[in-house]
Protein backbone atom coordinates (compact mmCIF):
# COMPACT_ATOMS: atom_id res chain seq x y z
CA UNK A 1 19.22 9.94 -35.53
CA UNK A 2 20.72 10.69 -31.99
CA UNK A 3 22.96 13.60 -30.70
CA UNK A 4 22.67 15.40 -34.17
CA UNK A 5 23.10 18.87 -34.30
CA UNK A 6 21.50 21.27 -37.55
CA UNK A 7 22.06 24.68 -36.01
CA UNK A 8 23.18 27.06 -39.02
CA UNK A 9 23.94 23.80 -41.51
CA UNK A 10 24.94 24.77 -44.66
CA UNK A 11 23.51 21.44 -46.59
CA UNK A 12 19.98 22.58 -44.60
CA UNK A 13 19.04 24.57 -47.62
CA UNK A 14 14.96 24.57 -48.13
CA UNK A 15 12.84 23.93 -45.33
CA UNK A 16 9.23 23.20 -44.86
CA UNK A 17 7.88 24.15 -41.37
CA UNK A 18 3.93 23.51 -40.79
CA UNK A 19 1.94 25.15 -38.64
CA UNK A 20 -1.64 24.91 -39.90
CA UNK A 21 -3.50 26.93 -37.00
CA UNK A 22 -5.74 28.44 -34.59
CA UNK A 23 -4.52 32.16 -34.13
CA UNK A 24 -2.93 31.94 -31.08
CA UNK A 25 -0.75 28.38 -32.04
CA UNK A 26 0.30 30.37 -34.69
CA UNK A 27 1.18 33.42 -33.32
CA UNK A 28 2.89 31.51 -30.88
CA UNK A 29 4.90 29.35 -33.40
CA UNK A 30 5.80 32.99 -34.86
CA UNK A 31 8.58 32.95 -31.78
CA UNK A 32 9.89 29.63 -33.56
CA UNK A 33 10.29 31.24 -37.44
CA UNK A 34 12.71 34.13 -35.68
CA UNK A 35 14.84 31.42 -34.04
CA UNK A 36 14.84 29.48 -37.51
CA UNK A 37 15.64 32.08 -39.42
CA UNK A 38 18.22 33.03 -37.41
CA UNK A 39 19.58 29.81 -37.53
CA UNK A 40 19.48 29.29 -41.06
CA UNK A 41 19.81 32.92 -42.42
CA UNK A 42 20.24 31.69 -45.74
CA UNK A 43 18.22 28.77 -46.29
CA UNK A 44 14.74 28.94 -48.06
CA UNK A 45 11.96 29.02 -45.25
CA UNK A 46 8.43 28.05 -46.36
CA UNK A 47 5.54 28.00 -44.06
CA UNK A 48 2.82 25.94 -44.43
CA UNK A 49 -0.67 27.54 -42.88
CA UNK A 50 -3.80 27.52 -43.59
CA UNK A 51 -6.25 30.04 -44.47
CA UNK A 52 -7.59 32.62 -42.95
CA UNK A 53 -3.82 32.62 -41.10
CA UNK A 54 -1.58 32.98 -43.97
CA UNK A 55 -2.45 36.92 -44.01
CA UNK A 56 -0.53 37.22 -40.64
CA UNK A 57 2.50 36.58 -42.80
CA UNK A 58 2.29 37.67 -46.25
CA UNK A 59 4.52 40.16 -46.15
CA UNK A 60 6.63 38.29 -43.18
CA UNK A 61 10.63 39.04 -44.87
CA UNK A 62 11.46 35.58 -42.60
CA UNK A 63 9.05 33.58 -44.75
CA UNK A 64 10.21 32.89 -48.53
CA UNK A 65 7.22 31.37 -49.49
CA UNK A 66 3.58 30.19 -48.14
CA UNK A 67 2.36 26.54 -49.06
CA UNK A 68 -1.84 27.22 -48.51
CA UNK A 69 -3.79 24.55 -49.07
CA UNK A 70 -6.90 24.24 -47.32
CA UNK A 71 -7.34 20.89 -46.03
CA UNK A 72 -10.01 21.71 -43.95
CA UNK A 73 -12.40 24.01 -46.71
CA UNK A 74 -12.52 23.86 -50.01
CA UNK A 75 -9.22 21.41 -50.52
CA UNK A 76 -10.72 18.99 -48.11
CA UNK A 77 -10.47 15.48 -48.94
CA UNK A 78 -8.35 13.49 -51.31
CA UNK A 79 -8.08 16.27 -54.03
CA UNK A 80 -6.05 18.48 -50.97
CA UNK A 81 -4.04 15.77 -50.04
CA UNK A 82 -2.82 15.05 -53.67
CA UNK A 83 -2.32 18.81 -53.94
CA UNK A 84 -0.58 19.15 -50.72
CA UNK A 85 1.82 15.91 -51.26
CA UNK A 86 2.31 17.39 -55.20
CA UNK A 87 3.55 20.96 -54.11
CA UNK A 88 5.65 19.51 -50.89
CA UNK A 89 7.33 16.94 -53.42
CA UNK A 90 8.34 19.70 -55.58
CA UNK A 91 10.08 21.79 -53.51
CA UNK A 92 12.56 18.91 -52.38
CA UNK A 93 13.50 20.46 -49.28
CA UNK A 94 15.99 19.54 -47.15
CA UNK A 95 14.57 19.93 -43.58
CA UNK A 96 10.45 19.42 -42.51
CA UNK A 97 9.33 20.73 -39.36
CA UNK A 98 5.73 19.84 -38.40
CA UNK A 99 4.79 21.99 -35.48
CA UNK A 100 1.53 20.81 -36.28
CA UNK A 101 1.75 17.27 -35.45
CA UNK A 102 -1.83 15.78 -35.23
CA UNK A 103 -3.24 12.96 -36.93
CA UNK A 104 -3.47 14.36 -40.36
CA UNK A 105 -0.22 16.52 -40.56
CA UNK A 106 1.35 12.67 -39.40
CA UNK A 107 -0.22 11.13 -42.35
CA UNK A 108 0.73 13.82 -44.80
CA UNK A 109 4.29 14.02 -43.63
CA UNK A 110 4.21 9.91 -43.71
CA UNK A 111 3.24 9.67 -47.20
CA UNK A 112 5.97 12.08 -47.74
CA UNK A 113 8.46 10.13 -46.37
CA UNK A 114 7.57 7.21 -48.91
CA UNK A 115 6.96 9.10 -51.92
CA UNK A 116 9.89 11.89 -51.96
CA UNK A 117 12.30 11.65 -54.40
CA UNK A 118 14.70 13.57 -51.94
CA UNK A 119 14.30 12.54 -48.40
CA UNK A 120 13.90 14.77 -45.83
CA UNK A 121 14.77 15.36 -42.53
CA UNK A 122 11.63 14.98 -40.58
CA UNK A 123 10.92 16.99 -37.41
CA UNK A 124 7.94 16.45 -34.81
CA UNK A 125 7.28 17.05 -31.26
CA UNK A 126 6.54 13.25 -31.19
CA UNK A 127 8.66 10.20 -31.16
CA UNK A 128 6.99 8.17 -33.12
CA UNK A 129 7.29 7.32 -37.55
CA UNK A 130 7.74 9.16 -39.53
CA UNK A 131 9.57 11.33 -37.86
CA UNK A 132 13.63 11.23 -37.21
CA UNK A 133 13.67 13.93 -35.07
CA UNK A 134 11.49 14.71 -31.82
CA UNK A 135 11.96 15.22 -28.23
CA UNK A 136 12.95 12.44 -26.13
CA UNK A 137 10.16 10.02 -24.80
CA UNK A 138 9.17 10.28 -21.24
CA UNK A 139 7.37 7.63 -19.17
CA UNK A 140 5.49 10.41 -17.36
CA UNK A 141 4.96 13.48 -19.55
CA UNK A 142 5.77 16.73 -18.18
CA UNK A 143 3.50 19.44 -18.35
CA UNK A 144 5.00 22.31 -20.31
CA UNK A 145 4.23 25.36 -22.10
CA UNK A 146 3.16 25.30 -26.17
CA UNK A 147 6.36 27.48 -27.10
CA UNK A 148 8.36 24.92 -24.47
CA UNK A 149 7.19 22.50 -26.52
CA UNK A 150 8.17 23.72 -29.90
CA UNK A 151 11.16 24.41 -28.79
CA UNK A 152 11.57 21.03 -27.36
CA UNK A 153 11.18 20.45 -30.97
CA UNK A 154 13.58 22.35 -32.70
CA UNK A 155 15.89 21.15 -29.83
CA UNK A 156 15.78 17.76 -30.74
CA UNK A 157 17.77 18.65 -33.68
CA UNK A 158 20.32 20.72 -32.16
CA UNK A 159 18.61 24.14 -33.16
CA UNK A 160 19.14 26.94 -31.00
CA UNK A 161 16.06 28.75 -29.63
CA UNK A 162 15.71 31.88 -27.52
CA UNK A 163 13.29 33.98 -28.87
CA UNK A 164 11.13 34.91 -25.71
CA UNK A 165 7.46 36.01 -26.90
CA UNK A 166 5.76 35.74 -30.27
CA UNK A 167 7.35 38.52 -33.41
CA UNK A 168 4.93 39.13 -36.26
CA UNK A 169 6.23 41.68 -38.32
CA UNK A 170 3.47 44.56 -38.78
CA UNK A 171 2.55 46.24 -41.88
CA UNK A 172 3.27 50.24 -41.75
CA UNK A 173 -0.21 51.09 -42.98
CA UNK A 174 -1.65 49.51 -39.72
CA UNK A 175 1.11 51.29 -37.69
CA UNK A 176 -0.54 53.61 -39.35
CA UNK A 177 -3.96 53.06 -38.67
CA UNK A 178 -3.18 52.61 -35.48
CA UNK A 179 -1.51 55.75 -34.68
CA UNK A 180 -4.45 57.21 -36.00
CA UNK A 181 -6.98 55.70 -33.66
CA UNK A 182 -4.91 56.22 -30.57
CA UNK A 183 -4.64 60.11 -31.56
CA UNK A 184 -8.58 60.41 -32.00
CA UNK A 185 -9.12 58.84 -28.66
CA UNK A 186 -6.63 61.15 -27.31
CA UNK A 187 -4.73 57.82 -25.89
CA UNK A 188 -1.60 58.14 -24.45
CA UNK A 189 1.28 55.85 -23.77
CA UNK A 190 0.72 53.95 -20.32
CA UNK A 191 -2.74 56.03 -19.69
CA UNK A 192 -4.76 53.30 -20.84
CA UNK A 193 -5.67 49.36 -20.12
CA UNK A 194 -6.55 47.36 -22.58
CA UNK A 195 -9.60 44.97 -22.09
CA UNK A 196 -10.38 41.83 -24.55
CA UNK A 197 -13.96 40.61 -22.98
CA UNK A 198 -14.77 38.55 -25.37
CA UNK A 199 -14.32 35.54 -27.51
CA UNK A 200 -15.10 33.23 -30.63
CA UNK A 201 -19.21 32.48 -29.59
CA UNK A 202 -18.51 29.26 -30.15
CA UNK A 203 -16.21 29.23 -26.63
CA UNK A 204 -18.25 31.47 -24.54
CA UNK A 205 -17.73 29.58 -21.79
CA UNK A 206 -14.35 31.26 -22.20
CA UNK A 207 -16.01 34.74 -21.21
CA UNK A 208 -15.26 36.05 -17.34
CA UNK A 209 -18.67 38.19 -18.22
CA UNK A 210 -19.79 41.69 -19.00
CA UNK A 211 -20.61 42.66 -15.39
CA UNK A 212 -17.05 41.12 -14.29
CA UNK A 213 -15.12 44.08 -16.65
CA UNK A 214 -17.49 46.52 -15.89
CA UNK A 215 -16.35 46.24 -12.50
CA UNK A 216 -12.74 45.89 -12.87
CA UNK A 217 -12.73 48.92 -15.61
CA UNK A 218 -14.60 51.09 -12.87
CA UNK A 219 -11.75 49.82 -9.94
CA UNK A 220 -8.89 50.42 -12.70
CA UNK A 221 -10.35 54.17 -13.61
CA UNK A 222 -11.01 54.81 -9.83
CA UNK A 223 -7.38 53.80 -9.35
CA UNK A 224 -6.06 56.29 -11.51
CA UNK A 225 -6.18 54.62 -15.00
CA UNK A 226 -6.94 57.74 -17.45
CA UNK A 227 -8.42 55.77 -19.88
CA UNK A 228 -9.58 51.54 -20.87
CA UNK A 229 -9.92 50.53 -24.42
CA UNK A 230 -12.23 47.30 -25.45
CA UNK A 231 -11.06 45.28 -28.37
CA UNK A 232 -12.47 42.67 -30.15
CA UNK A 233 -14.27 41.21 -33.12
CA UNK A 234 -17.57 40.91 -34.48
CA UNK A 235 -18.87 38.39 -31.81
CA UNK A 236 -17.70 40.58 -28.91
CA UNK A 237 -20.22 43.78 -30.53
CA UNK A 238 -22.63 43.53 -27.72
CA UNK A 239 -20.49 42.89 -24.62
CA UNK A 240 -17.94 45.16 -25.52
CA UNK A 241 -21.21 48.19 -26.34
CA UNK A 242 -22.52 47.23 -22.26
CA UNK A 243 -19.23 47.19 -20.83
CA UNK A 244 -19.25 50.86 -22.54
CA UNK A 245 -22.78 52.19 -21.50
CA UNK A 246 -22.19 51.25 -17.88
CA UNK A 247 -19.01 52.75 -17.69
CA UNK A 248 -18.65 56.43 -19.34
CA UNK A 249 -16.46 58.60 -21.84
CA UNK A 250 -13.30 57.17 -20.06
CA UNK A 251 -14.22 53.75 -22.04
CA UNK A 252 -12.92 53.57 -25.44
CA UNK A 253 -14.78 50.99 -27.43
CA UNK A 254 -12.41 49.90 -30.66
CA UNK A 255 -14.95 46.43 -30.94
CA UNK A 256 -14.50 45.31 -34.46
CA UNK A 257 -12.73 48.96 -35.36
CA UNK A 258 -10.01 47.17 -35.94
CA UNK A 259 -8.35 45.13 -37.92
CA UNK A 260 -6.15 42.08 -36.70
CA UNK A 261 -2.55 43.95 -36.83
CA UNK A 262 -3.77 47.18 -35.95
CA UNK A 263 -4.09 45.77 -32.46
CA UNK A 264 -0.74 44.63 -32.16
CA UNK A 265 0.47 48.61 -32.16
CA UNK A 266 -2.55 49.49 -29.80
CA UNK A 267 -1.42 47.15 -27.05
CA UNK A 268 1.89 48.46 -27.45
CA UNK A 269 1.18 51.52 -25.92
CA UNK A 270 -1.43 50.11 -22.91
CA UNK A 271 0.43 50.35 -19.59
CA UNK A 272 -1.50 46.92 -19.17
CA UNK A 273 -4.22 44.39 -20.72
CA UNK A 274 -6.57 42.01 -19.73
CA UNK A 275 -8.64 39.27 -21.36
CA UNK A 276 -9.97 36.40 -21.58
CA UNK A 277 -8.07 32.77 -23.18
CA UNK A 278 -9.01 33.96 -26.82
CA UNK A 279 -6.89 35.28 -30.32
CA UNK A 280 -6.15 38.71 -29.46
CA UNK A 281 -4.80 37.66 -26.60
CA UNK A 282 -1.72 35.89 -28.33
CA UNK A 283 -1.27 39.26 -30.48
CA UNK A 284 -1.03 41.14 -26.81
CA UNK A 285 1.66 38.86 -26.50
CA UNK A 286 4.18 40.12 -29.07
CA UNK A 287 4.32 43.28 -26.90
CA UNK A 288 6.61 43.41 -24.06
CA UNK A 289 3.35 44.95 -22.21
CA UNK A 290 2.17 42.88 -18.70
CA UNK A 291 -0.98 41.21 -19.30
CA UNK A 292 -3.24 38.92 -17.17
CA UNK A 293 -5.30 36.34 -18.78
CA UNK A 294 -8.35 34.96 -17.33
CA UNK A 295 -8.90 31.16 -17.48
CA UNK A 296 -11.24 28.70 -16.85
CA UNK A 297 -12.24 26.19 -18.35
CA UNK A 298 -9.23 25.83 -20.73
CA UNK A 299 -6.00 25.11 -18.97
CA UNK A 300 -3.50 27.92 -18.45
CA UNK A 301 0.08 25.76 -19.26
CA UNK A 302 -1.83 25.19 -22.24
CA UNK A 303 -3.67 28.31 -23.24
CA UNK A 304 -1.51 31.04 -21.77
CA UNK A 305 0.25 33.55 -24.50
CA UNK A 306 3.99 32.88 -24.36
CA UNK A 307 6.33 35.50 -22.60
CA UNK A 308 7.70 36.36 -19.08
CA UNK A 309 5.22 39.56 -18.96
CA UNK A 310 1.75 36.83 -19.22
CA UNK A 311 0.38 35.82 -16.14
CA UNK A 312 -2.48 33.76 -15.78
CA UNK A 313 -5.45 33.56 -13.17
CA UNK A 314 -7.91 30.44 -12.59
CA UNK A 315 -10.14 29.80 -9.86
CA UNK A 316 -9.21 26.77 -7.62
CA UNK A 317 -12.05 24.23 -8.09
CA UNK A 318 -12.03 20.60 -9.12
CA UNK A 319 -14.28 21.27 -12.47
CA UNK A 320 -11.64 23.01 -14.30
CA UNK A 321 -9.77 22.47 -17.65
CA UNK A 322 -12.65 20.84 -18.65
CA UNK A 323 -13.10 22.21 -22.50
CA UNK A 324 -16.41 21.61 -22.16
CA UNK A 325 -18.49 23.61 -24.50
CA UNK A 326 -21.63 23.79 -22.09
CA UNK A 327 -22.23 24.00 -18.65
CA UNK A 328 -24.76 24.83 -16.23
CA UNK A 329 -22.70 26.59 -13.41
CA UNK A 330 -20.19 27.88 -15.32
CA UNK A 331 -18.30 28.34 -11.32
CA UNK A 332 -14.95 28.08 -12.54
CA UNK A 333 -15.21 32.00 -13.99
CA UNK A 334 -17.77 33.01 -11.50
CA UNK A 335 -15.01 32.39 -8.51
CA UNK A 336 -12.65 34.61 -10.46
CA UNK A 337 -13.59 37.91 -8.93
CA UNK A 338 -12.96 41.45 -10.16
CA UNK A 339 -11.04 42.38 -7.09
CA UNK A 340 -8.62 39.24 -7.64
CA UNK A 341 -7.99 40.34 -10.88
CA UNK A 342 -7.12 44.43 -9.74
CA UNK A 343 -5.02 42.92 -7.19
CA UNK A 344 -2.62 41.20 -9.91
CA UNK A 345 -2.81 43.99 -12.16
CA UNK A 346 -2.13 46.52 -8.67
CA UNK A 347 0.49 44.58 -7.52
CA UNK A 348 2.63 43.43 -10.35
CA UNK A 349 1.96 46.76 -13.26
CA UNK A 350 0.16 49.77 -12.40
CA UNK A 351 3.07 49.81 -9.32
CA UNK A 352 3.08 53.37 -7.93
CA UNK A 353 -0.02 54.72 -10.29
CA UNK A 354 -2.33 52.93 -7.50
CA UNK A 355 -3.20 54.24 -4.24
């Protein structure tokens, strides 16, 4: 298929689009459902996600209906596949998107292609079978952003895309919740910075380091920042409860406080955040709030959160992107200093508010 264009469609009735995980893929591809669903404001939209993601759109109104089958738990193995194929088949839609698109979305969405009764159009952000649709091939790859990339996607079909950052649509109990929180702190709208030390323990090489925030909390509250909030989960407890006791009633510590879309409110009020390349992140990023995200050994063009208000910092050494999940020197986060870090956040958000 060449030079074909399904923007709005009226034939494009049911569509399929996959997007199996990690938080922040998803909450980036969350950027993608808005421009689909305002391409196709009638058609049936399914999303296919696996668990524990699918709560970040249960109650989505853009979604019709979640396809959760969990190929990589308790559905793992042929059983899932058969269930996965089975439920797909049923639904005879019209239009699959695979987002996805890694080895075993490519095998499920092959098997689709020769087993469907109806035969779909096929969407992936690779040109290879079975897809019909996917960006064009390029002899040298160039280096783009993940949302550049789904939309390169989408594109390749014609679809219209434009949405700028991430949209998840929050439940008004968190609102809620969160409104609640930011009263008992006594927070205020653009009095506070939000910090996200932490990450998944499995990629703490991902952490800048207690001592790091401690620092840069001290220069942001010296500077004139009333207040800085730490969020995070369960693995973050002890970081987040240093970074606290070294600091002093100015630090509000919300570590695992929280729940997932309670944040999203939170960081809508922070005059700025910081973190490291980890989940809540990504949910920082459905704000229109500046952030600065520390990298290291992941690669920013990669990594980064999607939106024009992200900006990302990484030391200048010849070690990193490595993904490496141990290392001895750990320099590429070491380099990064607190003062580096102030000056972005001085220069491009607190403005004025610094002297």
């Amino acid at each position: 298929m060449h030079n074909i264009n399904l923007h709005g469609r009226s034939d494009i009735e049911r569509i399929l689009v996959i997007k199996w995980s990690a938080l922040g893929d998803v909450i980036i591809a969350s950027a993608i459902l808005e421009d689909l669903r305002n391409a196709f404001p009638n058609a049936r939209i399914d999303l296919n996600i696996l668990p524990p993601w699918d709560r970040l759109f249960r109650h989505d109104t853009r979604i019709n209906n979640l396809v959760v089958v969990d190929l990589r738990g308790k559905d793992k193995g042929w059983s899932g596949i058969w269930t996965w194929l089975k439920t797909v088949r049923q639904a005879n839609y019209d239009l699959v998107i695979d987002l996805q698109t890694n080895d075993r979305s490519r095998l499920l969405v092959s098997a689709l292609r020769l087993l469907s009764p109806v035969r779909p159009i096929l969407m992936g952000n690779r040109r290879r079978f079975p897809y019909h649709l996917s960006p064009p091939w390029r002899e040298k790859p160039i280096e783009v952003t993940a949302l550049d990339q789904l939309r390169q996607t989408l594109g390749s079909g014609g679809i219209q895309t434009g949405t700028p950052r991430p949209v998840l649509q929050i439940p008004e109990e968190n609102r809620q919740r969160a409104a609640q929180l930011l009263k008992e702190h006594a927070l205020t709208r653009d009095r506070f910075a939000a910090l996200i030390p932490g990450c998944q323990a499995a990629g703490h090489l991902k952490r800048w380091g207690t001592d790091h925030y401690v620092a840069l909390a001290r220069r942001m509250h010296a500077a004139g920042m009333e207040k800085i909030v730490l969020v995070g989960g369960k693995d973050e407890i002890k970081d987040c409860e240093d970074i606290a006791s070294a600091c002093g009633q100015w630090v509000v510590n919300l570590c695992n406080k929280t729940e997932i879309f309670d944040l999203v409110p939170i960081f809508e009020q922070a005059r700025v955040i910081v973190g490291n390349d980890t989940g809540p992140a990504h949910l920082a990023s459905c704000t229109d709030r500046p952030i600065v995200v520390i990298c290291g050994p992941t690669d920013p063009r990669r990594v980064k959160p999607a939106g024009d208000n992200v900006r990302a910092i990484q030391a200048d050494l010849p070690c990193i992107n490595c993904y490496q999940k141990e290392c001895d020197h750990h320099s590429c986060m070491k380099a990064i200093t607190p003062e580096m870090v102030f000056e972005m956040v001085k220069d491009e958000f607190l403005n004025e508010r610094v002297t």
